[in-house]
C-alpha atoms as a PDB file:
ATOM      1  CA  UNK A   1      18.427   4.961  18.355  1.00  0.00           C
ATOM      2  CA  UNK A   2      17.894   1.195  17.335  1.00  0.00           C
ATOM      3  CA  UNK A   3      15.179   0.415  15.128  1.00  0.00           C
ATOM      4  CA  UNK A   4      14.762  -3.291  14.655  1.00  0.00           C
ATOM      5  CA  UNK A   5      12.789  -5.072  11.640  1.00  0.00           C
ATOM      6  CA  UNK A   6      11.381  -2.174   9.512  1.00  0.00           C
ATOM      7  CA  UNK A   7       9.582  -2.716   6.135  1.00  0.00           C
ATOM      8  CA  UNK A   8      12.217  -0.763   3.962  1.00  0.00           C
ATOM      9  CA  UNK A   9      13.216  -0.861   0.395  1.00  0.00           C
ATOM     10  CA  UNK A  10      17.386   0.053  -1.208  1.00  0.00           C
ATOM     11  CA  UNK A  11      16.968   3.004  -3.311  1.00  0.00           C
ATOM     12  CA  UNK A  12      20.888   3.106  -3.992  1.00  0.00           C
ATOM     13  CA  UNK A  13      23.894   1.471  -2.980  1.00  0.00           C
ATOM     14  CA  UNK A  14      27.447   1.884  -3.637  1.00  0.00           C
ATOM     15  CA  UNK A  15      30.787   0.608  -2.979  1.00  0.00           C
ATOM     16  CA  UNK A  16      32.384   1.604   0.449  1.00  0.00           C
ATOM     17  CA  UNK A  17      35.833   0.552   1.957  1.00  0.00           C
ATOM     18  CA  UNK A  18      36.851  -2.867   1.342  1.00  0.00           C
ATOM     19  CA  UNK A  19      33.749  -4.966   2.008  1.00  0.00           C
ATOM     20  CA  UNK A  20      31.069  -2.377   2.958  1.00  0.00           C
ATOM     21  CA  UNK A  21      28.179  -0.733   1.229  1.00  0.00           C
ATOM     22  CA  UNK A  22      26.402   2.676   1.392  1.00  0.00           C
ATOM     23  CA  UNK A  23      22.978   2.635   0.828  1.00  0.00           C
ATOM     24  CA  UNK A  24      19.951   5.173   0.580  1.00  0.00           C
ATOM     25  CA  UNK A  25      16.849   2.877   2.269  1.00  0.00           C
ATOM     26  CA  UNK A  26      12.960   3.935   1.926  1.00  0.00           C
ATOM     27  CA  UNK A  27      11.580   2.624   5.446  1.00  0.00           C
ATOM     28  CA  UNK A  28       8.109   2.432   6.188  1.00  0.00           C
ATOM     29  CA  UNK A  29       8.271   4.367   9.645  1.00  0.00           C
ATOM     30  CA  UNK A  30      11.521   6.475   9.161  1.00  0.00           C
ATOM     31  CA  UNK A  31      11.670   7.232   5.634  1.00  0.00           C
ATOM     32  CA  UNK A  32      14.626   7.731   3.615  1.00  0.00           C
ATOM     33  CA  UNK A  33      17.662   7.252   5.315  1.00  0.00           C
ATOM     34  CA  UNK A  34      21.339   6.370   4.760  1.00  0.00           C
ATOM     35  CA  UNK A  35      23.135   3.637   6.215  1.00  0.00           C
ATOM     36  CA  UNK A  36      26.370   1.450   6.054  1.00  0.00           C
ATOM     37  CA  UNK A  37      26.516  -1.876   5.695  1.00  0.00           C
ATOM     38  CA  UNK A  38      29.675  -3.339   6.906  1.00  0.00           C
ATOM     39  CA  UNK A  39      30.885  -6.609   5.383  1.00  0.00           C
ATOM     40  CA  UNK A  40      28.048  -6.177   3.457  1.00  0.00           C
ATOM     41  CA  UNK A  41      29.943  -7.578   0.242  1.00  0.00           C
ATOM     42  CA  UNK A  42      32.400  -9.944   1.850  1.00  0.00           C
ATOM     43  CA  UNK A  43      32.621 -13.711   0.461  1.00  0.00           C
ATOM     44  CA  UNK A  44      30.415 -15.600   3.624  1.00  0.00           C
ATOM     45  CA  UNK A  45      28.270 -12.103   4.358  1.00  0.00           C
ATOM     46  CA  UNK A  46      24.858 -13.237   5.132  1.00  0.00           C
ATOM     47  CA  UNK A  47      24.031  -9.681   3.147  1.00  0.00           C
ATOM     48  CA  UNK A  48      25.979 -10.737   0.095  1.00  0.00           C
ATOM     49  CA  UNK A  49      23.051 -10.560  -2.123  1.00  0.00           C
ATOM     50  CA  UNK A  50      20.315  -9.467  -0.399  1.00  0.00           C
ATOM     51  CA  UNK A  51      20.814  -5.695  -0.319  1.00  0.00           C
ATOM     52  CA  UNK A  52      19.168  -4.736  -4.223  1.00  0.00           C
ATOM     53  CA  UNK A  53      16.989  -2.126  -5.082  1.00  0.00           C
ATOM     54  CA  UNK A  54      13.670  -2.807  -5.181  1.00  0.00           C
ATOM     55  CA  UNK A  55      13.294  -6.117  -2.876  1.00  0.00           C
ATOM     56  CA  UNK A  56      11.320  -5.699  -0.213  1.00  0.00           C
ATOM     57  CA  UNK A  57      13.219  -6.401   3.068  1.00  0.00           C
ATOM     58  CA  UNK A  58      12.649  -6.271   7.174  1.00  0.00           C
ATOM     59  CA  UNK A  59      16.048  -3.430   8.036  1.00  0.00           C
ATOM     60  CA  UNK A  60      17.131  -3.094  11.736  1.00  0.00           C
ATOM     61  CA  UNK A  61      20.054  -0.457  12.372  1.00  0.00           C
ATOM     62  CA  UNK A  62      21.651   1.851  14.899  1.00  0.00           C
ATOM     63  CA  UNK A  63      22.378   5.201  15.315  1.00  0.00           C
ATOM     64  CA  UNK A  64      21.452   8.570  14.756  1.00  0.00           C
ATOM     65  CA  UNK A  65      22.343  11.552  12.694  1.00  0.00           C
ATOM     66  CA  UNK A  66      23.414  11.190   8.959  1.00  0.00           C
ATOM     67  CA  UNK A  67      24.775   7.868   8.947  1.00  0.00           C
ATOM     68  CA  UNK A  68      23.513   4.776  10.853  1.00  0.00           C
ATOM     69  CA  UNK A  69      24.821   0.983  10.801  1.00  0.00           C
ATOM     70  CA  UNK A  70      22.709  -1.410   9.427  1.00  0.00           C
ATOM     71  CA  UNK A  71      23.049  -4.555  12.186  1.00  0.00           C
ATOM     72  CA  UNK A  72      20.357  -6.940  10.186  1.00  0.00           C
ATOM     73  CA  UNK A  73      18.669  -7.600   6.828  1.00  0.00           C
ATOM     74  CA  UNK A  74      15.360 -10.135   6.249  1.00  0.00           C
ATOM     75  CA  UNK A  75      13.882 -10.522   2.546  1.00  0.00           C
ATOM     76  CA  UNK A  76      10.418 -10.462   3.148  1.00  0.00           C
ATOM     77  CA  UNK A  77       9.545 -13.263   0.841  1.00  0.00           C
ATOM     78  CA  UNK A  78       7.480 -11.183  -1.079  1.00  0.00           C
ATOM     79  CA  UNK A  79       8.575 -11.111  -5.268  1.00  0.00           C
ATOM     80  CA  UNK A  80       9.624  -7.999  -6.102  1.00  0.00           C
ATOM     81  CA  UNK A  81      12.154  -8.175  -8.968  1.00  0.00           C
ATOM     82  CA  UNK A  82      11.358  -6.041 -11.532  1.00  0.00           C
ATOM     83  CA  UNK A  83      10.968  -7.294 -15.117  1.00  0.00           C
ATOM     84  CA  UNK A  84      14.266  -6.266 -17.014  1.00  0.00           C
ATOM     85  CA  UNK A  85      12.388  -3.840 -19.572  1.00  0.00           C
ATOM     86  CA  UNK A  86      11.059  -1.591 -16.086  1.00  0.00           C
ATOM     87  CA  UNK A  87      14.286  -1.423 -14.279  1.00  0.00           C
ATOM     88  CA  UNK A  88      14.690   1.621 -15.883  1.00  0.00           C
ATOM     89  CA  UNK A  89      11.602   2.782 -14.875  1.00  0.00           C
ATOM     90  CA  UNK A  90      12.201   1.263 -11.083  1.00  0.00           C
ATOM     91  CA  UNK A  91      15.466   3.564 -11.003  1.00  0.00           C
ATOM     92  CA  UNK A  92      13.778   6.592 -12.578  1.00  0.00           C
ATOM     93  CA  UNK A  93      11.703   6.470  -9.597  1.00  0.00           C
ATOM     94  CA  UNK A  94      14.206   5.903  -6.940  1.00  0.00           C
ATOM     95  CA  UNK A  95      16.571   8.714  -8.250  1.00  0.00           C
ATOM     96  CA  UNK A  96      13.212  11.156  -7.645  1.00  0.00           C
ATOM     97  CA  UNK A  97      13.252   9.610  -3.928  1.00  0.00           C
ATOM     98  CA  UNK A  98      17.272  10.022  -3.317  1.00  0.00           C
ATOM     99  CA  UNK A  99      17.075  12.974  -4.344  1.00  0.00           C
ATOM    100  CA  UNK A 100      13.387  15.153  -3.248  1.00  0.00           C
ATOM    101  CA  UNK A 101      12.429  13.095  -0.107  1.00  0.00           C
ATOM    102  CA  UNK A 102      14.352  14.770   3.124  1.00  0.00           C
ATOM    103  CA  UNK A 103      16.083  12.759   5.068  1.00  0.00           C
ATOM    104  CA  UNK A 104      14.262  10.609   8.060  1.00  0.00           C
ATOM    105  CA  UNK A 105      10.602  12.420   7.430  1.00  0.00           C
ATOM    106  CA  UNK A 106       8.294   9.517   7.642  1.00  0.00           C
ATOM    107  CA  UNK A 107       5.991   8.830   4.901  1.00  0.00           C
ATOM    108  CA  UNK A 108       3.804   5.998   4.879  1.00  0.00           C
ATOM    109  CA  UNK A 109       1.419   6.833   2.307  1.00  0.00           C
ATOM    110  CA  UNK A 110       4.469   7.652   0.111  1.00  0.00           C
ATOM    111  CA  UNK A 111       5.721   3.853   0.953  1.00  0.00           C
ATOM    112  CA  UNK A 112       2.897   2.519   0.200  1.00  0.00           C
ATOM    113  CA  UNK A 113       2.338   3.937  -2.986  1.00  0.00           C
ATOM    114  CA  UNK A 114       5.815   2.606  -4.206  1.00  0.00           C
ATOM    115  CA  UNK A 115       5.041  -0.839  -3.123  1.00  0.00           C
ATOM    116  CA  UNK A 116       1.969  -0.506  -5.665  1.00  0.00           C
ATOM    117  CA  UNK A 117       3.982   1.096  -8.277  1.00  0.00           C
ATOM    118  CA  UNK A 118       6.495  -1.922  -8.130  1.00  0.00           C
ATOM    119  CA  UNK A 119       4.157  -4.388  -7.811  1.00  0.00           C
ATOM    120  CA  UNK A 120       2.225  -2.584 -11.225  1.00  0.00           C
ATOM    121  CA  UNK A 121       5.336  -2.266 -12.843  1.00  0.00           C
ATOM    122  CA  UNK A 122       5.932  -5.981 -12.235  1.00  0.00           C
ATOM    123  CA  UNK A 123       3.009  -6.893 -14.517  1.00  0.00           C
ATOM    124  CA  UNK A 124       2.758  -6.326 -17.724  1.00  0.00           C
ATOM    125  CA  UNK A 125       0.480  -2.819 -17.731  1.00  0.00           C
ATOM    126  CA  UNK A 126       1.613  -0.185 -18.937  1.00  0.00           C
ATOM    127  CA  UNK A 127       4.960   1.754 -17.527  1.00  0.00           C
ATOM    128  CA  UNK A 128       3.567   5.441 -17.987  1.00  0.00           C
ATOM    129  CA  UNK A 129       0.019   5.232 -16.069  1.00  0.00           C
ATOM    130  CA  UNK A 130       2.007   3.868 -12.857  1.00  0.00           C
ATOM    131  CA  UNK A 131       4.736   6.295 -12.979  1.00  0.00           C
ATOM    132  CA  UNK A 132       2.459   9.340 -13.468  1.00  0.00           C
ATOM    133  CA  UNK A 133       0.211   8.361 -10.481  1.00  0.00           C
ATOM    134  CA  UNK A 134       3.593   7.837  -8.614  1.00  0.00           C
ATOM    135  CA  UNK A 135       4.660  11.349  -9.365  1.00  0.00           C
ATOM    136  CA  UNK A 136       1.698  12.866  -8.854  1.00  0.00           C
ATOM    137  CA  UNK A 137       1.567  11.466  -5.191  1.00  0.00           C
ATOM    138  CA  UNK A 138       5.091  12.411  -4.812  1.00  0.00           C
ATOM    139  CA  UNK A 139       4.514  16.219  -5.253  1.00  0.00           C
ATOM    140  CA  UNK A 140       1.545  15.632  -3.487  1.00  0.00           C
ATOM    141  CA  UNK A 141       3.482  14.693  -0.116  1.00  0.00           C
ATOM    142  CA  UNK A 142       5.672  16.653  -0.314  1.00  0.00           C
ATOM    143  CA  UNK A 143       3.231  19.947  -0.421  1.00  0.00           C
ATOM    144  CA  UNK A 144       3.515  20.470  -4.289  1.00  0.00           C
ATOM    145  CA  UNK A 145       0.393  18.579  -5.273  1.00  0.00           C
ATOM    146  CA  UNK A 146      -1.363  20.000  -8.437  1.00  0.00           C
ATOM    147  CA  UNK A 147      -4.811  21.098  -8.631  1.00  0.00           C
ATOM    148  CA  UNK A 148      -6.405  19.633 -11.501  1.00  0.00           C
ATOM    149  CA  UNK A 149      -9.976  18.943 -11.310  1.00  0.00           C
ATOM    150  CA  UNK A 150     -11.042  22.864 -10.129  1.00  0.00           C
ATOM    151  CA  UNK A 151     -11.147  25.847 -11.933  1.00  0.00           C
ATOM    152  CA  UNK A 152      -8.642  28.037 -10.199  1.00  0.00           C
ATOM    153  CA  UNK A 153     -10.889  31.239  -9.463  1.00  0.00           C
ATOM    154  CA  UNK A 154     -13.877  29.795  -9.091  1.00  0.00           C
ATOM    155  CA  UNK A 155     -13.788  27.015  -7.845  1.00  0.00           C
ATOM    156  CA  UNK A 156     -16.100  24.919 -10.573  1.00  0.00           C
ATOM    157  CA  UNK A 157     -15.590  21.498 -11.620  1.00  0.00           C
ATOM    158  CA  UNK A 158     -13.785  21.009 -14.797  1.00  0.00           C
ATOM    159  CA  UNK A 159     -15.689  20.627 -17.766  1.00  0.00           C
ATOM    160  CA  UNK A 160     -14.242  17.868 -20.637  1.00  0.00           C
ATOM    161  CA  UNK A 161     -15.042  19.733 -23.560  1.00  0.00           C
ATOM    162  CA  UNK A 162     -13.670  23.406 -22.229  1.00  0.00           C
ATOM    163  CA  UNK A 163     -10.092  24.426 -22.711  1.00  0.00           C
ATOM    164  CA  UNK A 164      -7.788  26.009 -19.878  1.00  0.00           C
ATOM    165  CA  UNK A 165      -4.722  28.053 -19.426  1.00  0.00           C
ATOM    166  CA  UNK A 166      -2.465  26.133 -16.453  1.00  0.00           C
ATOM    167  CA  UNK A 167      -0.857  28.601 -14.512  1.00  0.00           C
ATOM    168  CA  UNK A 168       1.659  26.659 -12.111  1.00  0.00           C
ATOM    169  CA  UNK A 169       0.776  28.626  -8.847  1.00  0.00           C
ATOM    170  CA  UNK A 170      -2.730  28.828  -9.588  1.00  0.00           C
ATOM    171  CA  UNK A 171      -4.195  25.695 -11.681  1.00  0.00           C
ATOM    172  CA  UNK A 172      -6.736  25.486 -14.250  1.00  0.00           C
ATOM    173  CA  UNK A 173      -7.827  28.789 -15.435  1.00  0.00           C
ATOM    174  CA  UNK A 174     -10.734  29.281 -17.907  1.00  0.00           C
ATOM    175  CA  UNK A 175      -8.959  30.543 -21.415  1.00  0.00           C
ATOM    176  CA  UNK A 176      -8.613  34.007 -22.389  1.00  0.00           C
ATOM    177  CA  UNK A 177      -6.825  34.580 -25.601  1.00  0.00           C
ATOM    178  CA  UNK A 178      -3.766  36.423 -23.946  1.00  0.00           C
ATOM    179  CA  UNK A 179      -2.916  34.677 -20.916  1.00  0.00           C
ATOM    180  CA  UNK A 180       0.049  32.713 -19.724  1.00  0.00           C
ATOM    181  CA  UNK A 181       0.233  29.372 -18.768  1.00  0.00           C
ATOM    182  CA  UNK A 182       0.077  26.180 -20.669  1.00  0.00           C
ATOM    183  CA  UNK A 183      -2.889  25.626 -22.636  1.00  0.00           C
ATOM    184  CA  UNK A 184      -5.098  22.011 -21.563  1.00  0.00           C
ATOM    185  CA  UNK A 185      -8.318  20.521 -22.292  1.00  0.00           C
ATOM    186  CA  UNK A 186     -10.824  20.174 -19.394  1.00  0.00           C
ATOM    187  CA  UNK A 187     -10.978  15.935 -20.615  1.00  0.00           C
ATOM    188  CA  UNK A 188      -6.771  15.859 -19.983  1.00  0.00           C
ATOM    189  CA  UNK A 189      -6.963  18.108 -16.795  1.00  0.00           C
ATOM    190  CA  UNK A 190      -9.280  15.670 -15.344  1.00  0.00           C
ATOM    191  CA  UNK A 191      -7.608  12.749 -16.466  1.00  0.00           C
ATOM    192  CA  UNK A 192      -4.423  13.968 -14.533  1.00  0.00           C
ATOM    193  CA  UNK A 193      -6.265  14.522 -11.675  1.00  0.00           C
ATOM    194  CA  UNK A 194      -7.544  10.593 -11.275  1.00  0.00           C
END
């Protein structure tokens, strides 16, 4: 299979031979894949440089299977560098995608909800709103989303000033005195849920 110029992002790299690189890429049409880039780190490689996490880059590669060769690299011309206090942040979040997000399961939505989280975390808003939106829609594509603003039995809307049990396979729960879960106001539950 050859796939030529897809929006993709380097969640990891690492050393590889003499002059290669491994790297975990977030694609727009393919989604997370692995590839090698061969004389990726040599001293006249047009990739010297080019191949960092979080840059947003045009990928074209061959092959199928586990591995494929990446055969081209474009930077977008799009900024993307992280400020250094988020690039611990940046890699928080592309350890969660190396290591939930199966291998070559499309996800646009996902995709484009990390471009907005970089370009957020780029700015100088807060880290934690971002990253919690992030992770929300994480578990959300991947079938683990989290019911927050309905009342697990019934079905009502949550109210602010009530308090609820959260039972993880359930949701929100109205509050009985001896049952399990994680006690939460009806104000945070439907805070989490925007």
């Amino acid at each position: 299979m050859r796939v030529l110029l897809q929006p993709a992002f380097i969640l990891h790299r690492r050393p590889y031979r003499n002059s290669s690189l491994l790297l975990e890429a977030f694609s727009q049409e393919c989604g997370r894949l692995s590839l090698v880039a061969r004389g990726a780190t040599a001293p006249r490689s047009r990739l010297k440089g080019l191949l960092q996490p979080f840059a947003p880059l045009l990928l074209s590669w061959i092959g199928a299977g586990e591995l494929a060769t990446l055969t081209a690299a474009e930077d977008t011309g799009l900024p993307a560098p992280l400020p250094p206090s988020r690039v611990l942040a940046g890699l928080y979040v592309n350890e969660l995608l190396v290591r939930l997000l199966p291998r070559l399961d499309p996800l646009p939505e996902l995709f484009a909800a990390y471009q907005n989280l970089l370009t957020e975390l780029a700015t100088d808003s807060g880290e934690e709103p971002p990253l919690r939106r992030f992770e929300k829609r994480l578990l959300e594509q991947l079938g683990y989303g989290l019911t927050l603003d309905r009342e697990a039995d019934s079905g009502a809307a949550i109210v602010a000033e009530a308090q609820y049990r959260y039972v993880v396979d359930r949701g929100p729960l109205a509050t009985s005195e001896t049952g399990t879960g994680v006690l939460i106001s009806g104000a945070r539950s439907a805070g989490l849920a925007r």
